[in-house]
PDB file of N, CA and C in Angstrom:
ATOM      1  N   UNK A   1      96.971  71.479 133.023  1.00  0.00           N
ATOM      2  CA  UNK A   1      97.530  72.131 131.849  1.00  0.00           C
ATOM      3  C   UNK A   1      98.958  71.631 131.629  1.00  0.00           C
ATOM      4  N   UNK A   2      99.171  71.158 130.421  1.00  0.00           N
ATOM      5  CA  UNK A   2     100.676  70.964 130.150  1.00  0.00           C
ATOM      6  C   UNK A   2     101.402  71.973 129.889  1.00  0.00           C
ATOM      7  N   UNK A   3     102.915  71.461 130.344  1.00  0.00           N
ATOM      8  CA  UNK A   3     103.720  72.783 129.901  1.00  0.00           C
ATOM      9  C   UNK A   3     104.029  72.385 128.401  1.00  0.00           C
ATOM     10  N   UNK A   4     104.498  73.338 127.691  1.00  0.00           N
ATOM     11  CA  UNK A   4     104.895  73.810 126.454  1.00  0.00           C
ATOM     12  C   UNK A   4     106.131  74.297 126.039  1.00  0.00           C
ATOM     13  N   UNK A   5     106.565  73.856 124.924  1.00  0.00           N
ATOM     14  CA  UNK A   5     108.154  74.740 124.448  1.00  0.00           C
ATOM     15  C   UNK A   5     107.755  74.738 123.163  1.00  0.00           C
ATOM     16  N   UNK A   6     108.087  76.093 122.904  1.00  0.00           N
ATOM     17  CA  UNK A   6     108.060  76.414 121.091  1.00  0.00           C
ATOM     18  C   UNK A   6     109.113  76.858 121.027  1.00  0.00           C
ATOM     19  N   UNK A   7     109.002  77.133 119.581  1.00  0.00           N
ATOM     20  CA  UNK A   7     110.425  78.043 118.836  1.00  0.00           C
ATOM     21  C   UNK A   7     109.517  78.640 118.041  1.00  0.00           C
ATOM     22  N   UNK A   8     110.346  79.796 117.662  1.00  0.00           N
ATOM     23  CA  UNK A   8     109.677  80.306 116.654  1.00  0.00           C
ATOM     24  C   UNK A   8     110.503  81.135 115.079  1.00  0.00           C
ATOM     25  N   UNK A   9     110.036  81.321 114.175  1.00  0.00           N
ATOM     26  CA  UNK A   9     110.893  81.658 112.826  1.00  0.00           C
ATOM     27  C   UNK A   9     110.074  82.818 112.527  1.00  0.00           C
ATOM     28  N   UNK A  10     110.822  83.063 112.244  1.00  0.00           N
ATOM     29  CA  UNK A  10     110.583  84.541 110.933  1.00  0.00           C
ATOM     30  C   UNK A  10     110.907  84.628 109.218  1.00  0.00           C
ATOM     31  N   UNK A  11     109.534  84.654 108.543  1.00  0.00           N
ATOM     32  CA  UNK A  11     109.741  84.440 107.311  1.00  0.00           C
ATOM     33  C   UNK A  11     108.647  85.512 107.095  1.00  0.00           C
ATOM     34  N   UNK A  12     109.143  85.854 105.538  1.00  0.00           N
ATOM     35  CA  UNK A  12     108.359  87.103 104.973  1.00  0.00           C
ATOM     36  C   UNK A  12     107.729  86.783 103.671  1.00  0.00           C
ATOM     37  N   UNK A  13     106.507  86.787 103.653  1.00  0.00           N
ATOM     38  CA  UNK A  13     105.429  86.222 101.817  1.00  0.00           C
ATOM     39  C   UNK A  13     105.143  87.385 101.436  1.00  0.00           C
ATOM     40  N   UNK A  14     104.960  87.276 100.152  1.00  0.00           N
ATOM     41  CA  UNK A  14     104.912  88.893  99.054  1.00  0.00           C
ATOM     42  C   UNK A  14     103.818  88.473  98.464  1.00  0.00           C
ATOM     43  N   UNK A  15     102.883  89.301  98.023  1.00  0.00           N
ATOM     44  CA  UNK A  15     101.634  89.292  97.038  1.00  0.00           C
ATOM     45  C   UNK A  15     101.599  90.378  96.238  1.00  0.00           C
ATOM     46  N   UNK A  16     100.928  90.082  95.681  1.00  0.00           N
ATOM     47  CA  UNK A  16     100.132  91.887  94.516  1.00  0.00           C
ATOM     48  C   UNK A  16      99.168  92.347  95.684  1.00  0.00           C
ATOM     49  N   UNK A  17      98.479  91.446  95.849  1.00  0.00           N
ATOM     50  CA  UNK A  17      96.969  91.437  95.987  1.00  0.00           C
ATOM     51  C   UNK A  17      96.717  92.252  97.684  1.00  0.00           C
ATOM     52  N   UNK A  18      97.727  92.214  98.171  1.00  0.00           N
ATOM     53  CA  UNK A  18      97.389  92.774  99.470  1.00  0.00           C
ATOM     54  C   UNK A  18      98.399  92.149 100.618  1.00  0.00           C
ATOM     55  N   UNK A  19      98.009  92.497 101.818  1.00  0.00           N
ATOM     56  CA  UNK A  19      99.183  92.157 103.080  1.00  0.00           C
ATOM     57  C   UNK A  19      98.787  90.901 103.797  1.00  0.00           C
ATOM     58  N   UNK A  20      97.190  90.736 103.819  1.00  0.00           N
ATOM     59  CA  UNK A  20      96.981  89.288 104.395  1.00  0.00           C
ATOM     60  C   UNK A  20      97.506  88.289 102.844  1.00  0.00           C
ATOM     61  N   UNK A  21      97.364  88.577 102.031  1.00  0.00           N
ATOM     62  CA  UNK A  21      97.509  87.286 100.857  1.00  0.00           C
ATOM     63  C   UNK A  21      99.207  87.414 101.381  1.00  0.00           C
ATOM     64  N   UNK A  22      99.681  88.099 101.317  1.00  0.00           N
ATOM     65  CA  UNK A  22     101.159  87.829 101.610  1.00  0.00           C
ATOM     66  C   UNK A  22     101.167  86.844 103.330  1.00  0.00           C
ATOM     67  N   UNK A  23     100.791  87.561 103.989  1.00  0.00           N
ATOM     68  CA  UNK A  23     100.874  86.169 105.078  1.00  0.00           C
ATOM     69  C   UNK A  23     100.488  85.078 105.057  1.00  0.00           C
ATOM     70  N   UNK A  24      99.331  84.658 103.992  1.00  0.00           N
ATOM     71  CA  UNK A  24      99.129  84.010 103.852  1.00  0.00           C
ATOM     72  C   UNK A  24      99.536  82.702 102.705  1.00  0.00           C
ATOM     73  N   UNK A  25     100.525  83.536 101.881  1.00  0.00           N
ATOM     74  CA  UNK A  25     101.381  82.858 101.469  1.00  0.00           C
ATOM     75  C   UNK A  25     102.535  82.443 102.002  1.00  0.00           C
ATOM     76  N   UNK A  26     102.985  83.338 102.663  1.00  0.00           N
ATOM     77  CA  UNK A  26     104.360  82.943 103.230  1.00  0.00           C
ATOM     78  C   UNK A  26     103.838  81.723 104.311  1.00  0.00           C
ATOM     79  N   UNK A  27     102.430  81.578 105.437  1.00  0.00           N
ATOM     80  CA  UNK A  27     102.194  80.736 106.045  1.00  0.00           C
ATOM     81  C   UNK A  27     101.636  79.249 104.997  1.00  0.00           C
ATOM     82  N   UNK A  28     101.425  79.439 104.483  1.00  0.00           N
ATOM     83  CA  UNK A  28     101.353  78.471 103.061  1.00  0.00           C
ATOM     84  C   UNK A  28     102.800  77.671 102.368  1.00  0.00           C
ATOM     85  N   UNK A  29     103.260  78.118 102.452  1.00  0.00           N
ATOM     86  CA  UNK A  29     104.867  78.326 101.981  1.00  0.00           C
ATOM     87  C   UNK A  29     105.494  77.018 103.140  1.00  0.00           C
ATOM     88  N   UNK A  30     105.790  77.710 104.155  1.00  0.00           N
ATOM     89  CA  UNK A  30     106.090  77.539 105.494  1.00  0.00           C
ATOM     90  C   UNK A  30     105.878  75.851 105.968  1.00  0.00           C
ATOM     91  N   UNK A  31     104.521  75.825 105.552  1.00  0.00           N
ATOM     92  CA  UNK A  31     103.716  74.643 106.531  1.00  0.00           C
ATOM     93  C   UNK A  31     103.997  73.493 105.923  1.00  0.00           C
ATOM     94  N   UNK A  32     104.920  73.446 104.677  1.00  0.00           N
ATOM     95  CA  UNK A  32     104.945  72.223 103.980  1.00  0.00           C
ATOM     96  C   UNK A  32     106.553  72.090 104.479  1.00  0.00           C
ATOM     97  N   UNK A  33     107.117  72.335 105.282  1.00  0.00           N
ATOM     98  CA  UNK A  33     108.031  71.613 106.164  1.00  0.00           C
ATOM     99  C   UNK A  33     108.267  72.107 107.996  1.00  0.00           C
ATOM    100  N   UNK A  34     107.459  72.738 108.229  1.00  0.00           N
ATOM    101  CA  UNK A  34     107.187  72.856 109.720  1.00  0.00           C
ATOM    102  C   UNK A  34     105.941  72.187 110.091  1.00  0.00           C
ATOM    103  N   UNK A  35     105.938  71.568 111.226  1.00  0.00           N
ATOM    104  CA  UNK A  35     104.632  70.856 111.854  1.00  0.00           C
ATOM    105  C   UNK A  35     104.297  71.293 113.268  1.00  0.00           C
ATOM    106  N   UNK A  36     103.417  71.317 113.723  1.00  0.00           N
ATOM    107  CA  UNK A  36     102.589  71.931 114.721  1.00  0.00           C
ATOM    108  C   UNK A  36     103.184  73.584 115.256  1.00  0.00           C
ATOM    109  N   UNK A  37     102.189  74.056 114.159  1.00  0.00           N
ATOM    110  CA  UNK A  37     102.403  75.386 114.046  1.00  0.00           C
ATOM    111  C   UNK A  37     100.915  76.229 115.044  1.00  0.00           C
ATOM    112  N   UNK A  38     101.566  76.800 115.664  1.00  0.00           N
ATOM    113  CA  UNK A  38     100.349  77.531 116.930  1.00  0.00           C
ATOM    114  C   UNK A  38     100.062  78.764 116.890  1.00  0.00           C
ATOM    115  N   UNK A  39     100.853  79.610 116.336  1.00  0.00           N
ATOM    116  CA  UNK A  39     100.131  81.432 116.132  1.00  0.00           C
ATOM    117  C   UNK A  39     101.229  81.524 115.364  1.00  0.00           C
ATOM    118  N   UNK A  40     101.049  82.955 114.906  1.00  0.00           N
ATOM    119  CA  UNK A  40     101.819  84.075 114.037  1.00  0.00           C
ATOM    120  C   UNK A  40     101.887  84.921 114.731  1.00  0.00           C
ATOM    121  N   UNK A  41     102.800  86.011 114.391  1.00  0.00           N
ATOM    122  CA  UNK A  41     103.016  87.009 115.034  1.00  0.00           C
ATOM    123  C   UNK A  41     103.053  88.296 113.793  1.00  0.00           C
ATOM    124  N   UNK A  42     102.295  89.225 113.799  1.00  0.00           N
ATOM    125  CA  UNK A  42     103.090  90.422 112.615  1.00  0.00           C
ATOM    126  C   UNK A  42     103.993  91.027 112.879  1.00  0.00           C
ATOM    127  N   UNK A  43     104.899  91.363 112.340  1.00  0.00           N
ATOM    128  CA  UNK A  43     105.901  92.074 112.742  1.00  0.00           C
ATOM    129  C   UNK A  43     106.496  93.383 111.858  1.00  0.00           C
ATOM    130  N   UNK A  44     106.045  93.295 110.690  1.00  0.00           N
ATOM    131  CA  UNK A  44     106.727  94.676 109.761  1.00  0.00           C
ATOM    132  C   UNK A  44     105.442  93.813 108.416  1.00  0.00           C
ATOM    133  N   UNK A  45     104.866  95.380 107.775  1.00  0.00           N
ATOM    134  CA  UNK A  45     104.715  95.110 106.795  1.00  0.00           C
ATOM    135  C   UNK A  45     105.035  96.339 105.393  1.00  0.00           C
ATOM    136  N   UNK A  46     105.393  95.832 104.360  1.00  0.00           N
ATOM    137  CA  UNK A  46     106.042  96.579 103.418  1.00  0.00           C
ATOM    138  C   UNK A  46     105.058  97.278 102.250  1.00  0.00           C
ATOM    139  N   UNK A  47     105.524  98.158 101.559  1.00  0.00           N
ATOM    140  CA  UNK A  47     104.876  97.944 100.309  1.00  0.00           C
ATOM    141  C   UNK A  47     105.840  98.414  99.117  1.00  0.00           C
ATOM    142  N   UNK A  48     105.713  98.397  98.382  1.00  0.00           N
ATOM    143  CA  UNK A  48     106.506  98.435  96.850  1.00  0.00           C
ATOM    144  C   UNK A  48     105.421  99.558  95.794  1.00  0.00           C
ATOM    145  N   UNK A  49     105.934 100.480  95.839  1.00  0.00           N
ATOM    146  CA  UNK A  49     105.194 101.318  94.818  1.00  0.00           C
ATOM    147  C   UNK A  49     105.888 101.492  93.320  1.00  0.00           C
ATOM    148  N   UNK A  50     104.841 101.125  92.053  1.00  0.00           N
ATOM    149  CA  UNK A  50     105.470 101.411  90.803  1.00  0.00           C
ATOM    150  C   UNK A  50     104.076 102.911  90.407  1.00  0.00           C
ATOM    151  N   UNK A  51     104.877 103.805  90.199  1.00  0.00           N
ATOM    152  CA  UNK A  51     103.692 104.565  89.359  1.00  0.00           C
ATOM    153  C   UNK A  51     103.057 105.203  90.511  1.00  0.00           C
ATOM    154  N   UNK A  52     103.337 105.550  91.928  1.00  0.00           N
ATOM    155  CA  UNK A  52     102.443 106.179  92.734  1.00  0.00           C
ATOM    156  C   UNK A  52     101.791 105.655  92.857  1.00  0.00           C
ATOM    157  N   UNK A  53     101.459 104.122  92.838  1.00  0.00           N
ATOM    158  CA  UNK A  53     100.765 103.078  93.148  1.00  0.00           C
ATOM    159  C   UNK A  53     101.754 101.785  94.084  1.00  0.00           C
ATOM    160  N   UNK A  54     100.225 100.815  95.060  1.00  0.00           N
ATOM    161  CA  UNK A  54     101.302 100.318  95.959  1.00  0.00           C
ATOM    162  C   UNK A  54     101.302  98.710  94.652  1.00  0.00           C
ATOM    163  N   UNK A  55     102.041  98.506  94.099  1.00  0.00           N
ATOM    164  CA  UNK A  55     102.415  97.258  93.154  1.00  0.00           C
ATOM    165  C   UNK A  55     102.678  96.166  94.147  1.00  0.00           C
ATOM    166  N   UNK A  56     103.372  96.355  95.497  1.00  0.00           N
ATOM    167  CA  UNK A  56     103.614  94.539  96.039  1.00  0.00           C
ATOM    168  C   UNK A  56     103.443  94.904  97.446  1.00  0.00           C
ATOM    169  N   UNK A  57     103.181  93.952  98.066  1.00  0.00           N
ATOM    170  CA  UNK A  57     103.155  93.496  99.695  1.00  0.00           C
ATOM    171  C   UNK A  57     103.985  92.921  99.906  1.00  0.00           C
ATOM    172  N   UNK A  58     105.051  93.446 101.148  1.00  0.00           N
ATOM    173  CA  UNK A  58     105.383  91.887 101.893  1.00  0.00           C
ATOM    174  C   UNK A  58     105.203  92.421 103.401  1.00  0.00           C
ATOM    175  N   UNK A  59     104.898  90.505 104.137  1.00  0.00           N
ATOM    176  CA  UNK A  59     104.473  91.013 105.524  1.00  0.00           C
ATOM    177  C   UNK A  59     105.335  90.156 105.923  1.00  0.00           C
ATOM    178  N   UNK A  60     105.840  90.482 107.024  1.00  0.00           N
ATOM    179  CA  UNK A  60     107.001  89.305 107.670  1.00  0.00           C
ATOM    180  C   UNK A  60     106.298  89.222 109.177  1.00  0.00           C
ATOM    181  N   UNK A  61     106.366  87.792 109.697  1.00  0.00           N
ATOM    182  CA  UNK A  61     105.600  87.281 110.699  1.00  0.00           C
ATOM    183  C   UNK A  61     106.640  86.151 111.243  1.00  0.00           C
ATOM    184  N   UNK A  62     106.083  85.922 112.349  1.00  0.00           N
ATOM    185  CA  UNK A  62     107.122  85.061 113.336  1.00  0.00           C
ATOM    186  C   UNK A  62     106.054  84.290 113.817  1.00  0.00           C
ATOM    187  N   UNK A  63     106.433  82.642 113.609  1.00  0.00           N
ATOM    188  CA  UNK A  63     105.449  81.560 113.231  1.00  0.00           C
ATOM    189  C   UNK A  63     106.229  80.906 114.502  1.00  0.00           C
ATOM    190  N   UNK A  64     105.135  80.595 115.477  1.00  0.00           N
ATOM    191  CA  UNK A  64     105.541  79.701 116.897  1.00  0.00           C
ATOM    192  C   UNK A  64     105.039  78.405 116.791  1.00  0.00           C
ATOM    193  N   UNK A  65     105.824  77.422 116.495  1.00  0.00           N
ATOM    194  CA  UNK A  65     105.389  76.062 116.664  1.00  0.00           C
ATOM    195  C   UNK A  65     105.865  75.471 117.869  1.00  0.00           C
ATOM    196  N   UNK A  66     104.918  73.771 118.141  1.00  0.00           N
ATOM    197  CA  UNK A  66     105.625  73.167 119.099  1.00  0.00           C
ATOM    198  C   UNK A  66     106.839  72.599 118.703  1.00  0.00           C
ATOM    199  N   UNK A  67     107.789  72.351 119.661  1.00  0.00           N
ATOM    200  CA  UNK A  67     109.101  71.890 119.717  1.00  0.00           C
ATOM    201  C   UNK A  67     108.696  70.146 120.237  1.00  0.00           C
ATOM    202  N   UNK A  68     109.270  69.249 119.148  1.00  0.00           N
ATOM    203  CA  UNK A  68     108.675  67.767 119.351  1.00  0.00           C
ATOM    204  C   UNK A  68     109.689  67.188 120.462  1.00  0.00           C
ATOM    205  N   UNK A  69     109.743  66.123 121.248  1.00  0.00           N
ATOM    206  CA  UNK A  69     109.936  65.347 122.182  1.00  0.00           C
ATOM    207  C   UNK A  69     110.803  64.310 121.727  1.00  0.00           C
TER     208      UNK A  69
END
């Protein structure tokens, strides 16, 4: 087994549509300038109510990639 070093970031994606579309934007978001990305983490998720209704998501997650050589 090799050893390993990551780092990891914390960024937060917003949707209408729900709390995974928000992670899954923000990991969408993300991947077009981080490379070898290995788990997520959840860490807080939000909601935004207009009208006694929930109107927005955001989920904030902590994204562990490898650290390059």
């Amino acid at each position: 087994m090799e050893n390993h070093v990551y780092k990891k970031i914390e960024i937060t994606g917003s949707s209408e549509q729900g709390m995974q579309d928000a992670i899954e934007n923000a990991v969408a978001q993300v991947s077009k300038s981080i490379r070898n990305m290995r788990w997520l983490e959840l860490v807080n998720v939000r909601g935004h109510f207009e009208d006694n209704k929930i109107k927005h998501w955001q989920s904030t997650v902590k994204i562990g990639f490898d650290v390059e050589e």
